[in-house]
Protein backbone atom coordinates (compact mmCIF):
# COMPACT_ATOMS: atom_id res chain seq x y z
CA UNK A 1 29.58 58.80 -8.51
CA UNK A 2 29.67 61.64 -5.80
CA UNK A 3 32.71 63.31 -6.23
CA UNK A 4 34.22 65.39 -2.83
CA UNK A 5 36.29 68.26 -3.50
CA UNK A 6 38.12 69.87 -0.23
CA UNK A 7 39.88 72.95 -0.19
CA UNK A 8 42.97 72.77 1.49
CA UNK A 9 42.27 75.43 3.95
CA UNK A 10 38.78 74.17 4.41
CA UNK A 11 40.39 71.05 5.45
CA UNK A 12 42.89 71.98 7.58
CA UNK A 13 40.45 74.50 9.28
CA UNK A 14 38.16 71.14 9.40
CA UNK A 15 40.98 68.99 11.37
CA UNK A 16 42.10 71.67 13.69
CA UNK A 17 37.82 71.68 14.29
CA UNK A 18 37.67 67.96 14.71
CA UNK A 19 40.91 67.49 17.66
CA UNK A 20 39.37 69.97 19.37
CA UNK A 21 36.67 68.47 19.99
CA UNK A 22 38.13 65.00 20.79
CA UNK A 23 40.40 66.23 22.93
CA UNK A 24 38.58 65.73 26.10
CA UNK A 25 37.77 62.49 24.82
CA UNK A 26 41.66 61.38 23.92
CA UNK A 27 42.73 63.02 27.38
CA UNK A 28 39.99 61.11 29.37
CA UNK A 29 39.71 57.70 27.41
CA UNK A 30 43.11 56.79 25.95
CA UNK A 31 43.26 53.33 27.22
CA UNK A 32 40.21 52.99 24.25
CA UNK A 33 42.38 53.01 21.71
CA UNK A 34 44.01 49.44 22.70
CA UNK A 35 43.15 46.29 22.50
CA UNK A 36 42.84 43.96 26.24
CA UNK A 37 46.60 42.50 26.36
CA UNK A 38 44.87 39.51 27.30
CA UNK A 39 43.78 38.86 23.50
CA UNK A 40 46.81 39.38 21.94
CA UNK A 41 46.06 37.74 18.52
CA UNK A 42 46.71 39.93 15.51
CA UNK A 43 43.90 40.78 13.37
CA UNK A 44 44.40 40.18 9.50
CA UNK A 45 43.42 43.16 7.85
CA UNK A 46 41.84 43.68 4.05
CA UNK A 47 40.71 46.86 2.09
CA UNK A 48 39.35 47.68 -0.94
CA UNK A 49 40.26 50.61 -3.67
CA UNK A 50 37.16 51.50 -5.47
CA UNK A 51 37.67 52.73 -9.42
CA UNK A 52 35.75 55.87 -8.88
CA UNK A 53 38.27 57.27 -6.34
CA UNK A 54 41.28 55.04 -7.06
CA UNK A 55 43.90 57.76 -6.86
CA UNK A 56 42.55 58.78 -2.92
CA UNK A 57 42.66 54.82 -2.33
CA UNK A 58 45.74 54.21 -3.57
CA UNK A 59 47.69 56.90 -1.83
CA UNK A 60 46.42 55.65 1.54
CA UNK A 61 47.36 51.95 0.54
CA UNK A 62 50.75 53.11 0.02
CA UNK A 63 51.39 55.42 2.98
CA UNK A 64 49.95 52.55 5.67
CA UNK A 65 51.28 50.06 3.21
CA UNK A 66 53.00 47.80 6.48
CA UNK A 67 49.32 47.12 7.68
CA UNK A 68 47.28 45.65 4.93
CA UNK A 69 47.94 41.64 4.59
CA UNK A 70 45.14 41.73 1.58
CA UNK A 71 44.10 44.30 -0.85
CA UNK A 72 40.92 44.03 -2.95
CA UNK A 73 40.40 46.07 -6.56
CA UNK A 74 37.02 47.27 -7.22
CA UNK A 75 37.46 47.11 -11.27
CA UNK A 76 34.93 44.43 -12.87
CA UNK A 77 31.13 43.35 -13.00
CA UNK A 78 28.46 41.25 -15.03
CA UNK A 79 27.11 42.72 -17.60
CA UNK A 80 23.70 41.91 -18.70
CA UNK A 81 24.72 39.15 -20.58
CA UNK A 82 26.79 37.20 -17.61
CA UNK A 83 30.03 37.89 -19.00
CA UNK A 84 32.81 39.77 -17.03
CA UNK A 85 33.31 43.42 -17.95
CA UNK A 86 35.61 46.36 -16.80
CA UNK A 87 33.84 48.88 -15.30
CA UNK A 88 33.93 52.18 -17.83
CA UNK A 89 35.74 54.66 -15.91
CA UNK A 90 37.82 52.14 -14.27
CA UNK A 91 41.63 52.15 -14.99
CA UNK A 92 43.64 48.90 -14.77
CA UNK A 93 47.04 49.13 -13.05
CA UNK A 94 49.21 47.07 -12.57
CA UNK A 95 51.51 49.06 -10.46
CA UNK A 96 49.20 48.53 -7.43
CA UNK A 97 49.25 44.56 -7.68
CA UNK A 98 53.26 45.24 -7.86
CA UNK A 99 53.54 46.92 -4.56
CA UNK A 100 51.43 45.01 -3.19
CA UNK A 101 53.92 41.58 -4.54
CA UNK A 102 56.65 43.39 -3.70
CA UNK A 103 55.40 44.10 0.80
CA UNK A 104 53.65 40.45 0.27
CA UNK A 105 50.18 41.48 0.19
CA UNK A 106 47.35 38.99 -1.29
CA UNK A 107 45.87 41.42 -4.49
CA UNK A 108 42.33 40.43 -5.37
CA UNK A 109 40.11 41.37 -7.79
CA UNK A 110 36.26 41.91 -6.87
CA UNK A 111 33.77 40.37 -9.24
CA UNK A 112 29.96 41.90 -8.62
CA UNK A 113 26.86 42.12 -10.17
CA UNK A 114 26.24 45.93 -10.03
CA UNK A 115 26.20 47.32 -13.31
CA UNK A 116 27.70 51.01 -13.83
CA UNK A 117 25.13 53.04 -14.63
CA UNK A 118 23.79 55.15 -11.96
CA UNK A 119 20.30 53.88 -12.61
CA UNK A 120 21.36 50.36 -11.89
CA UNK A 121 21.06 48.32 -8.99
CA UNK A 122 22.43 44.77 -8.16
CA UNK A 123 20.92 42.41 -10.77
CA UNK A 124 19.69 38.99 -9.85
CA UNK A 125 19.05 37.78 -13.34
CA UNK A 126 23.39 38.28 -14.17
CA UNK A 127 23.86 35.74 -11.44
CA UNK A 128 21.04 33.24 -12.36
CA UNK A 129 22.73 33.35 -16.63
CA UNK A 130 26.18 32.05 -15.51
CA UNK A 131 24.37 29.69 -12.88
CA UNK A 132 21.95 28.03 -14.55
CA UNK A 133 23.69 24.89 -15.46
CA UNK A 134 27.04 22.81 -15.03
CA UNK A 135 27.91 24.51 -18.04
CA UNK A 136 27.37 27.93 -17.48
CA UNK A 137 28.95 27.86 -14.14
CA UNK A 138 31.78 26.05 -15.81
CA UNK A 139 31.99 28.82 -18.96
CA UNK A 140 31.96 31.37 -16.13
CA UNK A 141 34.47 30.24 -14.02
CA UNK A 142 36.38 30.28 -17.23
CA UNK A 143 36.34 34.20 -17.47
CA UNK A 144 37.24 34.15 -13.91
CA UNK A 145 40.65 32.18 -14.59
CA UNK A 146 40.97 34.08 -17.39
CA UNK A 147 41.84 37.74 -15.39
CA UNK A 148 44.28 35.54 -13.26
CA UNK A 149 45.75 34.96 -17.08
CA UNK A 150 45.95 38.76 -17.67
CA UNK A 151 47.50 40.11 -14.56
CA UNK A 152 49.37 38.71 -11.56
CA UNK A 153 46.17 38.48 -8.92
CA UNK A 154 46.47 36.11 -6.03
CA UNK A 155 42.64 35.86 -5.31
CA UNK A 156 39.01 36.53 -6.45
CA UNK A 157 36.09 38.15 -4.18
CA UNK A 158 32.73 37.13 -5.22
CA UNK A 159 30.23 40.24 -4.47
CA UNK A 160 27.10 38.38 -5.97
CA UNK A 161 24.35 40.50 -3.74
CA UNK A 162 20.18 40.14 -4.17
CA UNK A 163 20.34 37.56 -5.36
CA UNK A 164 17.03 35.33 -5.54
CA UNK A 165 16.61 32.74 -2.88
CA UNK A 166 16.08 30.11 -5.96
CA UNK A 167 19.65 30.25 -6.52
CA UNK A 168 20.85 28.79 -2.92
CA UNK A 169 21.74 25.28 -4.64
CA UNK A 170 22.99 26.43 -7.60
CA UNK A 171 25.63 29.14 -6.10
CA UNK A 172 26.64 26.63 -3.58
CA UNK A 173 27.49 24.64 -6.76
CA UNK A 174 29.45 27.63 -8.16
CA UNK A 175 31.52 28.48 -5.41
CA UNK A 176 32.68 24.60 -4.67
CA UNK A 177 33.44 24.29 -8.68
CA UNK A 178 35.37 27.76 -8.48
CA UNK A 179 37.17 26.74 -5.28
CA UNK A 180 38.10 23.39 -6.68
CA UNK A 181 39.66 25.67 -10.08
CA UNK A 182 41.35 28.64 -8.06
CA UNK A 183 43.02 26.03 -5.41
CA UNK A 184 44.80 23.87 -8.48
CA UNK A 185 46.34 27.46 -9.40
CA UNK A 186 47.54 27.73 -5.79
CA UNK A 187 44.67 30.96 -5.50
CA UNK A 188 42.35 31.84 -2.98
CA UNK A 189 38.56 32.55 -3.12
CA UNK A 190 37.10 35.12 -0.84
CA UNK A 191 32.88 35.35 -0.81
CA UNK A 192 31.25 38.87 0.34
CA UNK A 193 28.53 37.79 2.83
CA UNK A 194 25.39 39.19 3.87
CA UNK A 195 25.55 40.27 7.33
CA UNK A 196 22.42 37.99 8.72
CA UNK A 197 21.47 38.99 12.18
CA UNK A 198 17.78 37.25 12.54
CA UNK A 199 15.94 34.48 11.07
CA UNK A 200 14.34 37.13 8.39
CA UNK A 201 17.71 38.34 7.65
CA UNK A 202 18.51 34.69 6.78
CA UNK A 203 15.78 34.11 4.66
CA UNK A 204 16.63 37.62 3.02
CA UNK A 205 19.90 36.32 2.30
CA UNK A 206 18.91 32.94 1.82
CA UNK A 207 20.86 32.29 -1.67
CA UNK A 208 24.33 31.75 0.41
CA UNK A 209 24.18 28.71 2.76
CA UNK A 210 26.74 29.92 4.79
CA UNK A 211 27.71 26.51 6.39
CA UNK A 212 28.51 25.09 2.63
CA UNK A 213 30.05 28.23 1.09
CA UNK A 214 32.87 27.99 4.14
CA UNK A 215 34.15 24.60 3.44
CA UNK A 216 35.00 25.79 0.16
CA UNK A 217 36.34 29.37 0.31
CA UNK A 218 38.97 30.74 2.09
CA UNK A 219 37.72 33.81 3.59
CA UNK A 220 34.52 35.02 4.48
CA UNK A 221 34.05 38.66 4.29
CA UNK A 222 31.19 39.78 6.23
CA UNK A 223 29.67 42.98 5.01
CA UNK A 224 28.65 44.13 8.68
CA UNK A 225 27.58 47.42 7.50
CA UNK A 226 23.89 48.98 6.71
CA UNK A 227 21.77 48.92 9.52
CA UNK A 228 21.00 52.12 8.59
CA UNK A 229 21.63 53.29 4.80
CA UNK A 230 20.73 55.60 2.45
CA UNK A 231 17.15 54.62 2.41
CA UNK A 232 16.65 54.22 5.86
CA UNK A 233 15.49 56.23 9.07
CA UNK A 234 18.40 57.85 10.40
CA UNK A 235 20.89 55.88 13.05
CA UNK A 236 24.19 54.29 13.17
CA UNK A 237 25.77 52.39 10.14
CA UNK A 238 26.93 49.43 12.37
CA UNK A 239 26.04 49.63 15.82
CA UNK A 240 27.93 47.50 18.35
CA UNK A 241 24.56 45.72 19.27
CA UNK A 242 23.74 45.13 15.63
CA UNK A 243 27.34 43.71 15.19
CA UNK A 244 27.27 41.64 18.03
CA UNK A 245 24.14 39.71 16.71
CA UNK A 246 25.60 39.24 13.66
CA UNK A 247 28.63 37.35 15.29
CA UNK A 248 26.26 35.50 17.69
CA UNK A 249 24.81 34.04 14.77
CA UNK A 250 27.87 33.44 13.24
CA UNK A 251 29.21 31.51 15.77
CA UNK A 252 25.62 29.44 16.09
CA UNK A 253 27.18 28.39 12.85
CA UNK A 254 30.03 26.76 13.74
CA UNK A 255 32.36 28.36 10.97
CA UNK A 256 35.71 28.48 11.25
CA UNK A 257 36.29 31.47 12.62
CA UNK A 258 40.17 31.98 10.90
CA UNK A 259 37.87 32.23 7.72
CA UNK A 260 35.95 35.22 8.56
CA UNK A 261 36.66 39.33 8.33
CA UNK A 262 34.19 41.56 9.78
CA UNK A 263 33.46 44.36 7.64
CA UNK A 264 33.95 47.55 8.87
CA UNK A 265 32.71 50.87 7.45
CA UNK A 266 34.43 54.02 7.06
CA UNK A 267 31.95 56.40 5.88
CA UNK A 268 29.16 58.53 7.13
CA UNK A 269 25.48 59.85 6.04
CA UNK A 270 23.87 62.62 6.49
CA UNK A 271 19.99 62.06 6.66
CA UNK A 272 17.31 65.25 6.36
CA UNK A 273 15.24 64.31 9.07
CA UNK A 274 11.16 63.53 8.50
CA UNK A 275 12.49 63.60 4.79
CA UNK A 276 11.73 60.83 2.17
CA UNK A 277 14.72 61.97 0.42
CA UNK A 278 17.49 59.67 0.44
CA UNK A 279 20.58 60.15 2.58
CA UNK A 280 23.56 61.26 1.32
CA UNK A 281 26.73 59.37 1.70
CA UNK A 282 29.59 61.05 2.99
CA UNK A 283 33.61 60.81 3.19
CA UNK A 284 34.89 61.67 6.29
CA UNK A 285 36.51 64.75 4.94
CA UNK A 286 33.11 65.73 4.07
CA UNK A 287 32.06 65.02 7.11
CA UNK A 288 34.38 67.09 9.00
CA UNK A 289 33.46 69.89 6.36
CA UNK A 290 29.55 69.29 6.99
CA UNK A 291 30.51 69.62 11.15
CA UNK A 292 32.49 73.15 11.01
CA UNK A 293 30.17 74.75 8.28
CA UNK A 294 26.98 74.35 10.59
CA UNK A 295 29.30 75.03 13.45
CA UNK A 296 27.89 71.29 14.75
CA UNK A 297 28.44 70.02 18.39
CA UNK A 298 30.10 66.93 17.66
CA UNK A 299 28.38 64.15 19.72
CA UNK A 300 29.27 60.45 21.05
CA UNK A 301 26.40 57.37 21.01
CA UNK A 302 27.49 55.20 24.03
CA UNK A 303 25.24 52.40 23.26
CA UNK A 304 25.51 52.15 19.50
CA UNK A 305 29.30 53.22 20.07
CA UNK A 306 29.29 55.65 16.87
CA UNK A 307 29.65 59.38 16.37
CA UNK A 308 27.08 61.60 15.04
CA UNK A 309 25.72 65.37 15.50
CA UNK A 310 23.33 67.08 14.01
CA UNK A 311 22.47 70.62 12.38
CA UNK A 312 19.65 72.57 10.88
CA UNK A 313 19.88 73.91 6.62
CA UNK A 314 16.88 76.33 6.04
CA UNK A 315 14.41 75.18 8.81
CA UNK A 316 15.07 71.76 8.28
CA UNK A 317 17.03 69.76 10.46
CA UNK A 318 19.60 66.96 9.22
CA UNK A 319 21.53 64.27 11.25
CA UNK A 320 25.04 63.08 10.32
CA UNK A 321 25.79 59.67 11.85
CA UNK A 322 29.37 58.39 10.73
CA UNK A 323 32.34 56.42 11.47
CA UNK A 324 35.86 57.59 13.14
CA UNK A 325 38.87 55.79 14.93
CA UNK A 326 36.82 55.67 17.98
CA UNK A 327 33.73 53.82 16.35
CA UNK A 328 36.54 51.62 14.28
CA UNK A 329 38.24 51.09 17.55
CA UNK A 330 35.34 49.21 19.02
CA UNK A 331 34.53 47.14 16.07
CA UNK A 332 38.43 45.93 15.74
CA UNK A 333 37.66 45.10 19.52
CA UNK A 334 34.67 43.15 18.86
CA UNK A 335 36.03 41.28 16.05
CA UNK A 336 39.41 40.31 18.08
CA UNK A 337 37.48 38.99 21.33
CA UNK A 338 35.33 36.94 18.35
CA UNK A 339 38.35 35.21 17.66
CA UNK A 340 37.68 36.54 14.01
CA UNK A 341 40.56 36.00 11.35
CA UNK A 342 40.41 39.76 10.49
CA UNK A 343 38.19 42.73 9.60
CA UNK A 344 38.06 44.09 6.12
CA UNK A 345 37.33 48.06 5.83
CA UNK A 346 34.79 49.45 3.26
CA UNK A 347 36.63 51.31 1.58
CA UNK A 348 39.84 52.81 1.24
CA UNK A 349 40.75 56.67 0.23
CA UNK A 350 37.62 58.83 2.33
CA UNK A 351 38.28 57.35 5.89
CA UNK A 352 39.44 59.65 9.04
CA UNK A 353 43.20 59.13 9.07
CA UNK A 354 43.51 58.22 12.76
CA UNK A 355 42.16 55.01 11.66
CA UNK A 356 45.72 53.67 10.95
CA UNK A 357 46.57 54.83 14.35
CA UNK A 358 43.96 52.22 15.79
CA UNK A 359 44.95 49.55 13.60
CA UNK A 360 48.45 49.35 14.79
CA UNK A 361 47.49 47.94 17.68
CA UNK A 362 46.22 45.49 16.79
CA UNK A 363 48.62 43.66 14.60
């Protein structure tokens, strides 16, 4: 994992860079950074603490603690075997279920089928071992009750991603069997979901019938982030346009919308243009860093409604698109005048702090 070190002068010479050049912005477009009194629902609002930066994560969790309703931990995985395994580096504690008991906050645990090693990528084949029969799904399920046995969780999140279109039946199967287990312990079941768009997104994603898998679970967790990654062309990570096809379909659906959290990222990338290197994910710390070492000129996207700027390293030019309280702004928007149930940020611990600012309003 990409670790960020700041300097504290670095990053205070980094925010003092980064009002400045919003303040035209703030002074001009203020009434941005509300949400239309006319849609006054309150958005539910979920986050996740990663393991490999759990101290960042946790600090933030605890200083905007009166925001979250749900907290998800980022601490276990399949291992090539099927069976559910603590992350290495990982360190289990308890104290941050606690707090989040003690300011009635839903703690989950996220189950996924990444493995650890850096040369590992989501694994079908985990998945398709504890789903390949009544039995295994029921042996699996098992493992899953059994964390519940070993700390004080209130809910699971399935994160089962590329996962062969074979297995649409079959993890349909799962997640009813699972749902049917959790509810008898009074828990809930929350299922990350592909962010389908199109009909070749669908058949990308074609393993989770989406119409099934939300009579079952409780919430829905969109993952409405990647339109432009690490191993794409440069652009936004979740353009408003992008987003609003993804909740176009959504609603084609017919889902119950209390069910659902868009996904909302808080991170940037910084792309070397013409370059078949891979982008390089970014904090927004590092971000801000990037923007007042290359002395950037900090630009808006109107259209995609995301920040980005660019800058030139040895003759070859990069371009940093990201996400900020204005970007998050607009997607909080977007999910409220959805009628959504909530949004649920990726991730906590690297995100600009005037996030929590943005939030506020609309709780």
């Amino acid at each position: 994992m990409v670790l960020f070190t700041i300097s504290v002068c670095c990053l205070l010479l980094a925010l003092n860079y980064f009002n400045l050049a919003y303040l035209p912005y703030l002074q001009s477009n203020a009434s941005e950074l509300s949400t239309n009194k006319s849609q006054p629902k309150p958005l539910l609002i979920r986050s996740s603490i990663p393991y490999w930066d759990q101290q960042n994560a946790s600090r933030t969790f605890e200083e905007n603690i009166s925001l979250f309703n749900q907290i998800s931990l980022f601490w276990y995985y399949l291992n090539s075997q099927g069976k559910i395994t603590k992350y290495q580096y990982a360190k289990i504690d308890p104290s941050i279920i606690a707090l989040a008991q003690k300011y009635k906050i839903k703690s989950f645990f996220t189950l996924t089928n990444l493995g650890e090693q850096e040369d590992e990528s989501w694994d079908s084949t985990r998945v398709e071992k504890v789903l390949a029969s009544p039995t295994s799904r029921q042996n699996h399920i098992k493992d899953i009750l059994n964390i519940f046995n070993s700390l004080p969780f209130d809910a699971v999140t399935i994160d089962y991603e590329a996962v062969s279109p074979s297995q649409r039946r079959n993890f349909t199967q799962f997640i009813y069997q699972l749902s049917e287990s959790l509810h008898q312990k009074n828990k809930l079941l929350a299922i990350a979901i592909h962010p389908i768009s199109n009909r070749q997104t669908e058949q990308r994603y074609y393993f989770q019938d989406i119409v099934e898998i939300a009579k079952a679970a409780d919430i829905l967790s969109v993952m409405a982030y990647g339109e432009h990654d690490d191993e794409s062309q440069p652009g936004p990570i979740a353009s408003i346009s992008w987003l609003n096809k993804i909740t176009n379909y959504l609603h084609t659906k017919n889902l119950p919308l209390q069910k659902i959290f868009l996904g909302i990222p808080l991170y940037g990338y910084d792309w070397a243009v013409k370059s078949h290197r891979p982008a390089e994910g970014l904090t927004f710390q590092a971000v801000e860093q990037l923007a007042v070492k290359n002395e950037a000129t900090l630009r808006w996207d109107n259209q995609s409604k995301s920040p980005y700027f660019t800058y030139s390293n040895r003759g070859q030019t990069h371009q940093v698109w990201y996400e900020d309280a204005r970007s998050v702004n607009q997607k909080m928007k977007l999910a409220q005048a959805n009628g959504l149930g909530g949004v649920s940020f990726w991730r906590l611990g690297g995100e600009d702090p005037k996030v929590w600012q943005v939030v506020k309003h609309f709780k």
